[in-house]
PDB file of N, CA and C in Angstrom:
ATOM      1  N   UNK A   1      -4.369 -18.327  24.033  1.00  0.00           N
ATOM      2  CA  UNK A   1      -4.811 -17.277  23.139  1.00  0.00           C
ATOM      3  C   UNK A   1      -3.844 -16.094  23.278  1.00  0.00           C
ATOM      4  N   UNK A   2      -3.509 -15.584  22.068  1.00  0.00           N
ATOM      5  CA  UNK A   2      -2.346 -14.423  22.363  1.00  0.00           C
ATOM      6  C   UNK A   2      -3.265 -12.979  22.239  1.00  0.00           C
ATOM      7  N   UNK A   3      -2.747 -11.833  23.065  1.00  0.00           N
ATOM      8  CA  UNK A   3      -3.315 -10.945  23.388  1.00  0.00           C
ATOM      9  C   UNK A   3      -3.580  -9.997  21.921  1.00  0.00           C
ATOM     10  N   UNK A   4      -4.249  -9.262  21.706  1.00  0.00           N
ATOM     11  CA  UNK A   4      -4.567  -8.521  20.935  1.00  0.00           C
ATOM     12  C   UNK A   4      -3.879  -7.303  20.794  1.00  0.00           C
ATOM     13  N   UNK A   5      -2.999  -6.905  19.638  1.00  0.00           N
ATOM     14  CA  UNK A   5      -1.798  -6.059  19.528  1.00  0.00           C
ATOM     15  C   UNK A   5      -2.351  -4.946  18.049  1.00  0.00           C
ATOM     16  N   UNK A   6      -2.271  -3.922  17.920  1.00  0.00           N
ATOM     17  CA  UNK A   6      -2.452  -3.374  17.144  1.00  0.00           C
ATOM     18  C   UNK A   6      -1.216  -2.483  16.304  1.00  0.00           C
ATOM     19  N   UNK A   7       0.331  -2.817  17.446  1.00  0.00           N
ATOM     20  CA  UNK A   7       1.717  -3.127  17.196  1.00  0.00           C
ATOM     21  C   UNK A   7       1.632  -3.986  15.945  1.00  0.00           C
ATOM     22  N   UNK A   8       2.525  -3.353  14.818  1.00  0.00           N
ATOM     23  CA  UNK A   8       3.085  -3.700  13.745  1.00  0.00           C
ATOM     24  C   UNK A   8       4.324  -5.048  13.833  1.00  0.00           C
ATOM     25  N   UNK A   9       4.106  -5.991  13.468  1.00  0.00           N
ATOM     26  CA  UNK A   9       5.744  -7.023  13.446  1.00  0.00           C
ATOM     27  C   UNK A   9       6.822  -6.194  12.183  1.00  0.00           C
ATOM     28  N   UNK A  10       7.601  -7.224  12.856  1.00  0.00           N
ATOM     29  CA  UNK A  10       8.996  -6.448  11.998  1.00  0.00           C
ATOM     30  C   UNK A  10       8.514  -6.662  10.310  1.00  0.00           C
ATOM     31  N   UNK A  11       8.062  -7.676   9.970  1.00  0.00           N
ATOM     32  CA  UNK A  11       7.753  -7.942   8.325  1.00  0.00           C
ATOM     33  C   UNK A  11       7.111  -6.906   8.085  1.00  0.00           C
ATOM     34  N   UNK A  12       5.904  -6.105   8.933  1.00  0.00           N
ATOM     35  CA  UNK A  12       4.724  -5.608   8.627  1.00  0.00           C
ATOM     36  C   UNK A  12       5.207  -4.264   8.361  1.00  0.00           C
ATOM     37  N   UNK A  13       6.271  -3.856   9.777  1.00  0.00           N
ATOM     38  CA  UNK A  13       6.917  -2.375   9.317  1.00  0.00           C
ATOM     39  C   UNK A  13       7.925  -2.835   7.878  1.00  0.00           C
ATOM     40  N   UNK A  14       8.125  -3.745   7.615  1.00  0.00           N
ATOM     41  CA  UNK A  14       9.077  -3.388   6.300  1.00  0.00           C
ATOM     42  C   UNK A  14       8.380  -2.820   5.260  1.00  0.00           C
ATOM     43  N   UNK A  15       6.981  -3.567   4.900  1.00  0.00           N
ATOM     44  CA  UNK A  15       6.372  -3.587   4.099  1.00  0.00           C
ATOM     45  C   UNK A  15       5.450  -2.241   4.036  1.00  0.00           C
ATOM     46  N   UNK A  16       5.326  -1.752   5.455  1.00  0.00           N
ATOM     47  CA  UNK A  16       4.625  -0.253   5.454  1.00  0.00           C
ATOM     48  C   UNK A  16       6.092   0.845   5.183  1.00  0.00           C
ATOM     49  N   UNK A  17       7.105   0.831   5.266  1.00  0.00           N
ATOM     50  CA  UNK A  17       8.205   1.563   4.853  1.00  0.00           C
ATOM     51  C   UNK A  17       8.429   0.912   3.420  1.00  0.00           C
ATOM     52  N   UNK A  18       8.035   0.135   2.436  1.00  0.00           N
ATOM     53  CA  UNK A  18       8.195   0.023   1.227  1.00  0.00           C
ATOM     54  C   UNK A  18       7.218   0.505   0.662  1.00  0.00           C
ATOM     55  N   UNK A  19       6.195   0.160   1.156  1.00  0.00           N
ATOM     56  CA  UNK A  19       4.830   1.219   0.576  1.00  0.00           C
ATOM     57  C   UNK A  19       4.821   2.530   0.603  1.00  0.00           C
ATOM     58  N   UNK A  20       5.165   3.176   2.355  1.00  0.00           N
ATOM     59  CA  UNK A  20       5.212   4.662   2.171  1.00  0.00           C
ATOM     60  C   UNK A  20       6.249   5.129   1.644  1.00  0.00           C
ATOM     61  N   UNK A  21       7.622   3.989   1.417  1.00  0.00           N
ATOM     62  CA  UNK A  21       8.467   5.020  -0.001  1.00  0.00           C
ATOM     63  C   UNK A  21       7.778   4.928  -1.060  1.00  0.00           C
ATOM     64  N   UNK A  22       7.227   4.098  -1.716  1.00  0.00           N
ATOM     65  CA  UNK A  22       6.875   3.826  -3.169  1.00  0.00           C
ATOM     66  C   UNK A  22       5.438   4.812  -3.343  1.00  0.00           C
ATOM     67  N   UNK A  23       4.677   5.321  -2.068  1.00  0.00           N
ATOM     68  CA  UNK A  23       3.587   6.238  -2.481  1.00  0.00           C
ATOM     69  C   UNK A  23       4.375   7.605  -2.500  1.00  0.00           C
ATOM     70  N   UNK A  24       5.241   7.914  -1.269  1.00  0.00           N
ATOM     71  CA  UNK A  24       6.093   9.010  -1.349  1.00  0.00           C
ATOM     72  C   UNK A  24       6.536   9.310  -2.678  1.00  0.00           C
ATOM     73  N   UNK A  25       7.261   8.515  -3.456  1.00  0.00           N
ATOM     74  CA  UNK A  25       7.837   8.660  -4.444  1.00  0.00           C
ATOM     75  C   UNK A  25       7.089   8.521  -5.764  1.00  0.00           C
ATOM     76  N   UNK A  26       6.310   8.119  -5.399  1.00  0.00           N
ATOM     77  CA  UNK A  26       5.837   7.833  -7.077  1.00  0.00           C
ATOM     78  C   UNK A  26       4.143   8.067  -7.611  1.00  0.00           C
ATOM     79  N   UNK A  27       3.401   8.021  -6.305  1.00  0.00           N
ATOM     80  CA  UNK A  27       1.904   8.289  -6.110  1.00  0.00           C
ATOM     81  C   UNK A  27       1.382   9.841  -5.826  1.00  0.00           C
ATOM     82  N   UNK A  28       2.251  10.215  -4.642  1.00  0.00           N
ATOM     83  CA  UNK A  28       2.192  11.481  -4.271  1.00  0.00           C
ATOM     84  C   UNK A  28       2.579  12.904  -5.272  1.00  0.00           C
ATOM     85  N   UNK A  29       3.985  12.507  -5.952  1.00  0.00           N
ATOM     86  CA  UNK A  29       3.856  13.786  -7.184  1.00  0.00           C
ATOM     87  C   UNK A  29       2.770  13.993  -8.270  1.00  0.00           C
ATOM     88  N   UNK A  30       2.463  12.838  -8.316  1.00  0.00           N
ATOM     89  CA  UNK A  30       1.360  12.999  -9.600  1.00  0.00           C
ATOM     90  C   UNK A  30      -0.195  13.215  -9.207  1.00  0.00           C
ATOM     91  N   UNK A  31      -0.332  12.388  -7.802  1.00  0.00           N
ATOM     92  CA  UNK A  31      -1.931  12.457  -7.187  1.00  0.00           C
ATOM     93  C   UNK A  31      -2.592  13.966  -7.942  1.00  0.00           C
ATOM     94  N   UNK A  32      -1.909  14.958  -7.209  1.00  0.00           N
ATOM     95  CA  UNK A  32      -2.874  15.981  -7.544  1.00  0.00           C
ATOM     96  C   UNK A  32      -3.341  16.325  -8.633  1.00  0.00           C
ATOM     97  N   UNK A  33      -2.650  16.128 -10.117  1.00  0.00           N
ATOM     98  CA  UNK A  33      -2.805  16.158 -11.205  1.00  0.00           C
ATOM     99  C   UNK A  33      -3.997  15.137 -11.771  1.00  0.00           C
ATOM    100  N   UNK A  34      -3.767  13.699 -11.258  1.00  0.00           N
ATOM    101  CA  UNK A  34      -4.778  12.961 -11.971  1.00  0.00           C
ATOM    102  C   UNK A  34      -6.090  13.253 -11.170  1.00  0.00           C
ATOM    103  N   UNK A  35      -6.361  13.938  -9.874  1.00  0.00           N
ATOM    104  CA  UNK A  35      -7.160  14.256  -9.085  1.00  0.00           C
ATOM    105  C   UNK A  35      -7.918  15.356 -10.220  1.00  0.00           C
ATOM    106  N   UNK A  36      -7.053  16.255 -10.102  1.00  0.00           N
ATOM    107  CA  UNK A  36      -7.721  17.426 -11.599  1.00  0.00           C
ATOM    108  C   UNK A  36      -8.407  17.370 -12.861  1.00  0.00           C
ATOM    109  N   UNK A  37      -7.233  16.040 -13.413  1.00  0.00           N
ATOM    110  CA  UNK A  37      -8.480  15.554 -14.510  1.00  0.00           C
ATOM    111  C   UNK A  37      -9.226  14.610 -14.459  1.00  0.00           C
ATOM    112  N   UNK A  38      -9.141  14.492 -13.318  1.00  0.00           N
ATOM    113  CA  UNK A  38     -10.677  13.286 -12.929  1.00  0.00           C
ATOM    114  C   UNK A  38     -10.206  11.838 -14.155  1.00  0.00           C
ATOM    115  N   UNK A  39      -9.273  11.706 -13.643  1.00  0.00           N
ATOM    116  CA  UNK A  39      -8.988  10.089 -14.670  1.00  0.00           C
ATOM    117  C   UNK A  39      -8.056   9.280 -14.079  1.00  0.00           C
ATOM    118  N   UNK A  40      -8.560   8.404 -14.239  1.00  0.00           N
ATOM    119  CA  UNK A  40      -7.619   6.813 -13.399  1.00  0.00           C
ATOM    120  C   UNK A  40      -6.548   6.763 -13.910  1.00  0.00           C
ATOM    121  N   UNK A  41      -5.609   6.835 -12.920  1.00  0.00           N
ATOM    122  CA  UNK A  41      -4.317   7.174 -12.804  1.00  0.00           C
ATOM    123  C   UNK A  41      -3.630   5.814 -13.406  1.00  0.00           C
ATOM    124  N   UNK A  42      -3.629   5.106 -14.716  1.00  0.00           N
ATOM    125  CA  UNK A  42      -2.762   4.163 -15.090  1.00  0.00           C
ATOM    126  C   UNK A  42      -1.635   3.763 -15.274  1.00  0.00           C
ATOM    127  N   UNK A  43      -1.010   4.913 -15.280  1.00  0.00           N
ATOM    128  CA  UNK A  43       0.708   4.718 -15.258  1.00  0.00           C
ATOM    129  C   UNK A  43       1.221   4.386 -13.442  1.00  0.00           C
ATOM    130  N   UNK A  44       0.340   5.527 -12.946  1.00  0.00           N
ATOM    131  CA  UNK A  44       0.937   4.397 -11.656  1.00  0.00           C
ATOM    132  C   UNK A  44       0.220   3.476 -11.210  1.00  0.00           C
ATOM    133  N   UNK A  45      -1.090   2.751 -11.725  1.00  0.00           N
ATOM    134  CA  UNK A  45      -1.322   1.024 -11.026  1.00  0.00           C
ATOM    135  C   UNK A  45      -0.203   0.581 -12.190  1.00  0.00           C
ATOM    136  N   UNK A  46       0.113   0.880 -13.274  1.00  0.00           N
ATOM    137  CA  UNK A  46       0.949  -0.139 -13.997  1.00  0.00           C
ATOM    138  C   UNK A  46       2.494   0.088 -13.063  1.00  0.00           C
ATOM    139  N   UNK A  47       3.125   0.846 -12.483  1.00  0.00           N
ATOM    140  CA  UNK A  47       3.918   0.848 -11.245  1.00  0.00           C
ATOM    141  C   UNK A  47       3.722   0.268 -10.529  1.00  0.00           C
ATOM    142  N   UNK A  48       2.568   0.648 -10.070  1.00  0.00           N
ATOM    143  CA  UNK A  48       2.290  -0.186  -8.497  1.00  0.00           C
ATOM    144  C   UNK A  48       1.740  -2.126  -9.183  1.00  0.00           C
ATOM    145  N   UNK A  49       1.852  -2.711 -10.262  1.00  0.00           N
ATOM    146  CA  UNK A  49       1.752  -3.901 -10.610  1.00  0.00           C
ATOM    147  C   UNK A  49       3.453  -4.091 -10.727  1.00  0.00           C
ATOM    148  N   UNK A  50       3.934  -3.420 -11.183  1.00  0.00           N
ATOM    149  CA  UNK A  50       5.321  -3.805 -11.708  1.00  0.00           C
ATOM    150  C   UNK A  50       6.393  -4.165 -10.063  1.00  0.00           C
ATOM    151  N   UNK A  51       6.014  -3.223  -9.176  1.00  0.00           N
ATOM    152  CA  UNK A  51       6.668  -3.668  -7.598  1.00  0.00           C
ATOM    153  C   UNK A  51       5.718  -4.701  -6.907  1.00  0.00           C
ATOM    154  N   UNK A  52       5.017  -5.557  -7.489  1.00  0.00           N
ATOM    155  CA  UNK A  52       4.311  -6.136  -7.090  1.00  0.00           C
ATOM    156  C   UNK A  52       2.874  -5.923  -5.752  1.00  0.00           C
ATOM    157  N   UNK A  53       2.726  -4.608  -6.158  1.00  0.00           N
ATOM    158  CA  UNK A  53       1.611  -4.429  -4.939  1.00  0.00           C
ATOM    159  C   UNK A  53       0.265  -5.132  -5.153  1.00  0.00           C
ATOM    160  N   UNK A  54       0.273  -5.507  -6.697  1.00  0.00           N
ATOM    161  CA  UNK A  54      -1.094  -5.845  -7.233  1.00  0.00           C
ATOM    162  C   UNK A  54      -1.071  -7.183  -7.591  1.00  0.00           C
ATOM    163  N   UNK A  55      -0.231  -7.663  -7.447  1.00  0.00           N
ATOM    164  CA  UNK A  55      -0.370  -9.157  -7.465  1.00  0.00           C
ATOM    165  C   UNK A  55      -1.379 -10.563  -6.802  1.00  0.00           C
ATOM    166  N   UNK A  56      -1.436 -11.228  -7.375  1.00  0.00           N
ATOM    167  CA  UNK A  56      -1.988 -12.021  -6.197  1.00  0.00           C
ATOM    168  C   UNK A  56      -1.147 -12.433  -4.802  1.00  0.00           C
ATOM    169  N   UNK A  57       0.226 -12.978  -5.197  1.00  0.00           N
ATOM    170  CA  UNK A  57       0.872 -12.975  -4.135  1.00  0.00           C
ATOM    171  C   UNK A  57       0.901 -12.008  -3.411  1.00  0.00           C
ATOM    172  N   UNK A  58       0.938 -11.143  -3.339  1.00  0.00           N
ATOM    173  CA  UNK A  58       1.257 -10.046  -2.279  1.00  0.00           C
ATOM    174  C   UNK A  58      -0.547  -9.994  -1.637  1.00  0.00           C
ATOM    175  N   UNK A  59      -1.473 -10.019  -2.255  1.00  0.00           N
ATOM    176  CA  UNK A  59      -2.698 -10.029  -1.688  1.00  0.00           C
ATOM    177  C   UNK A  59      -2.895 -11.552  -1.158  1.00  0.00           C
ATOM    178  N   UNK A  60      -2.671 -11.925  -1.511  1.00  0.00           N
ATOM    179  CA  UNK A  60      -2.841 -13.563  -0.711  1.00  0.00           C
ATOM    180  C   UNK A  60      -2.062 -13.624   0.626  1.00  0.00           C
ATOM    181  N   UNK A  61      -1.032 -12.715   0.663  1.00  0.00           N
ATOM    182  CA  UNK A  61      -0.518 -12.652   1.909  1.00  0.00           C
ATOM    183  C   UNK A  61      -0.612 -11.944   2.912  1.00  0.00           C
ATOM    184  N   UNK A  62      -1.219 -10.988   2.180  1.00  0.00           N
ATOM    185  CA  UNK A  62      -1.820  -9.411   2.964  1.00  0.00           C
ATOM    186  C   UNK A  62      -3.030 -10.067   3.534  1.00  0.00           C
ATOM    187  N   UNK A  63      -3.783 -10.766   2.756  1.00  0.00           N
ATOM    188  CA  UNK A  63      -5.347 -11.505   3.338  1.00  0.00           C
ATOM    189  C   UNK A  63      -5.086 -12.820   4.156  1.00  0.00           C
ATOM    190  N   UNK A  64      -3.760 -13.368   3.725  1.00  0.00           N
ATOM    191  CA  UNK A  64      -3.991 -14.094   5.163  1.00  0.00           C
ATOM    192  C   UNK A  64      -3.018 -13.748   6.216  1.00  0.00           C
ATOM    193  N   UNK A  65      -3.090 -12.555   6.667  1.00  0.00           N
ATOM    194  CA  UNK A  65      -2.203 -12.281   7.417  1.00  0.00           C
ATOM    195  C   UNK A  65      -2.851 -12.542   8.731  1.00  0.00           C
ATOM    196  N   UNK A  66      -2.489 -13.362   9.833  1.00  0.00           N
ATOM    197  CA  UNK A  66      -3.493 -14.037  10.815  1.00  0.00           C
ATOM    198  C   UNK A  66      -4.202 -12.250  12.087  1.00  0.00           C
ATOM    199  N   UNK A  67      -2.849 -11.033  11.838  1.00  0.00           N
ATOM    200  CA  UNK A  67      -3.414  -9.758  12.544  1.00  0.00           C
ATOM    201  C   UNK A  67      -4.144  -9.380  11.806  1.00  0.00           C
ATOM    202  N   UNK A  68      -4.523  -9.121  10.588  1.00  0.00           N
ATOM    203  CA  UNK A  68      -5.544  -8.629   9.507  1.00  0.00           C
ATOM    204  C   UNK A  68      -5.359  -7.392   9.393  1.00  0.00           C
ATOM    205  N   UNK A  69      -4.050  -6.618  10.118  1.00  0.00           N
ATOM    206  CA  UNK A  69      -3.293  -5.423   9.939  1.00  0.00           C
ATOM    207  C   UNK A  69      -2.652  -4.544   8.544  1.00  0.00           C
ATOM    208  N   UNK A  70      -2.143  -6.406   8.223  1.00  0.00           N
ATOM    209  CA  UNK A  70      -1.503  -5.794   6.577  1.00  0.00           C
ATOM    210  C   UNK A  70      -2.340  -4.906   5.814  1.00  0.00           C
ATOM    211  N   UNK A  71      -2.833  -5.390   5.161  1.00  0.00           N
ATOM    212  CA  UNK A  71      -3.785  -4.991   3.992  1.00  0.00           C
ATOM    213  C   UNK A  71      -4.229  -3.597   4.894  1.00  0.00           C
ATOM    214  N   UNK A  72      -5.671  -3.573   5.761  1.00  0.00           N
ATOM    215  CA  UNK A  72      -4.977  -2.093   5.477  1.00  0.00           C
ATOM    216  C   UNK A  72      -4.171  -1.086   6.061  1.00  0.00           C
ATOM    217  N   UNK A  73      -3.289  -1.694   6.359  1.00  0.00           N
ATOM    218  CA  UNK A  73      -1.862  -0.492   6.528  1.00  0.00           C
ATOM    219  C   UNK A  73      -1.428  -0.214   5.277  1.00  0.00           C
ATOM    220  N   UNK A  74      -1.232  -1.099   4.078  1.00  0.00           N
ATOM    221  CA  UNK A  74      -1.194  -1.253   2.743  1.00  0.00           C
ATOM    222  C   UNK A  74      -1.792   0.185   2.379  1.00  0.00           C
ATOM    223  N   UNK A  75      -3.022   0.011   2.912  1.00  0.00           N
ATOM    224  CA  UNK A  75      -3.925   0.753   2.038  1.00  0.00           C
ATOM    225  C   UNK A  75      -3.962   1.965   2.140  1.00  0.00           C
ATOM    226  N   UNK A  76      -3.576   2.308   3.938  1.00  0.00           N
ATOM    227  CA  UNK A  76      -3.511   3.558   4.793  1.00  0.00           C
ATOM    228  C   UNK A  76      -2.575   4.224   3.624  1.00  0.00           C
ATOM    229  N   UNK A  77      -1.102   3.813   3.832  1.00  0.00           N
ATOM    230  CA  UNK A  77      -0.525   4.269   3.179  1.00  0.00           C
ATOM    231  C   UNK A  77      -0.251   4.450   1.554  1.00  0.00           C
ATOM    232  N   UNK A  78      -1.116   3.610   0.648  1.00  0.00           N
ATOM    233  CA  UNK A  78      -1.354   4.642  -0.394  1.00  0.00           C
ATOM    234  C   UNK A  78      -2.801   5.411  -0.346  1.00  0.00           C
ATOM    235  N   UNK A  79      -3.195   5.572   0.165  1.00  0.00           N
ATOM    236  CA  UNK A  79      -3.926   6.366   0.564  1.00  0.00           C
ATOM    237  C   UNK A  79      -3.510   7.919   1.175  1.00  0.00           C
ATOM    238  N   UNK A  80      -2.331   7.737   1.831  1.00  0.00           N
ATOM    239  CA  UNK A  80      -1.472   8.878   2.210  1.00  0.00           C
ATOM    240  C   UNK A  80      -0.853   9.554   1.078  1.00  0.00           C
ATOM    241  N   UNK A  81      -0.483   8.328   0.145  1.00  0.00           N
ATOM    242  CA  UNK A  81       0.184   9.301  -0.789  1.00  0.00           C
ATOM    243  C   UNK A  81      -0.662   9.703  -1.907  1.00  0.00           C
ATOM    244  N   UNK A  82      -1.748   9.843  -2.227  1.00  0.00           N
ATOM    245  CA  UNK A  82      -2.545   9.989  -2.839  1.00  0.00           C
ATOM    246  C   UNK A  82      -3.865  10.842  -2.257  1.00  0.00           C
ATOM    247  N   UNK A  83      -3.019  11.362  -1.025  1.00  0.00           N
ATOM    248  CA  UNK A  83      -4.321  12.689  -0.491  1.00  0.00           C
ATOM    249  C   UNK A  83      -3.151  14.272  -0.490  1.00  0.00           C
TER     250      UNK A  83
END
């Protein structure tokens, strides 16, 4: 049985440094605005579909990720860029 790590693997930091650029950049300027008018922010899930965050593949892999870390570190970080 392998020990219990809450340490990121190298895939996992890539994918949390592609996320926190892509919320940095593209979630975070606008958050506060769609926060204001209280309306679902569609131009960026149609972004965040187009880099594939919303895919099934990318969730099929995030869910079977055997640490169960991915997904939400995923999430942490748009969540960061969107507070």
């Amino acid at each position: 049985m392998s020990e219990f790590s809450l340490d990121l693997n190298e895939d996992q930091l890539q994918i949390q440094k592609w996320v926190h650029d892509f919320a940095e950049n593209v979630v975070r300027p606008v958050a506060h605005e769609w926060d204001e008018r209280e309306e679902t922010p569609w131009p960026v899930i149609e972004e965040v579909a187009k880099v594939g965050l919303y895919s099934l593949d990318f969730m099929a892999n995030a869910f079977g990720d055997p640490t169960g870390i991915t997904l939400p570190m995923v999430m942490e970080e748009m969540c960061w860029g969107d507070a």
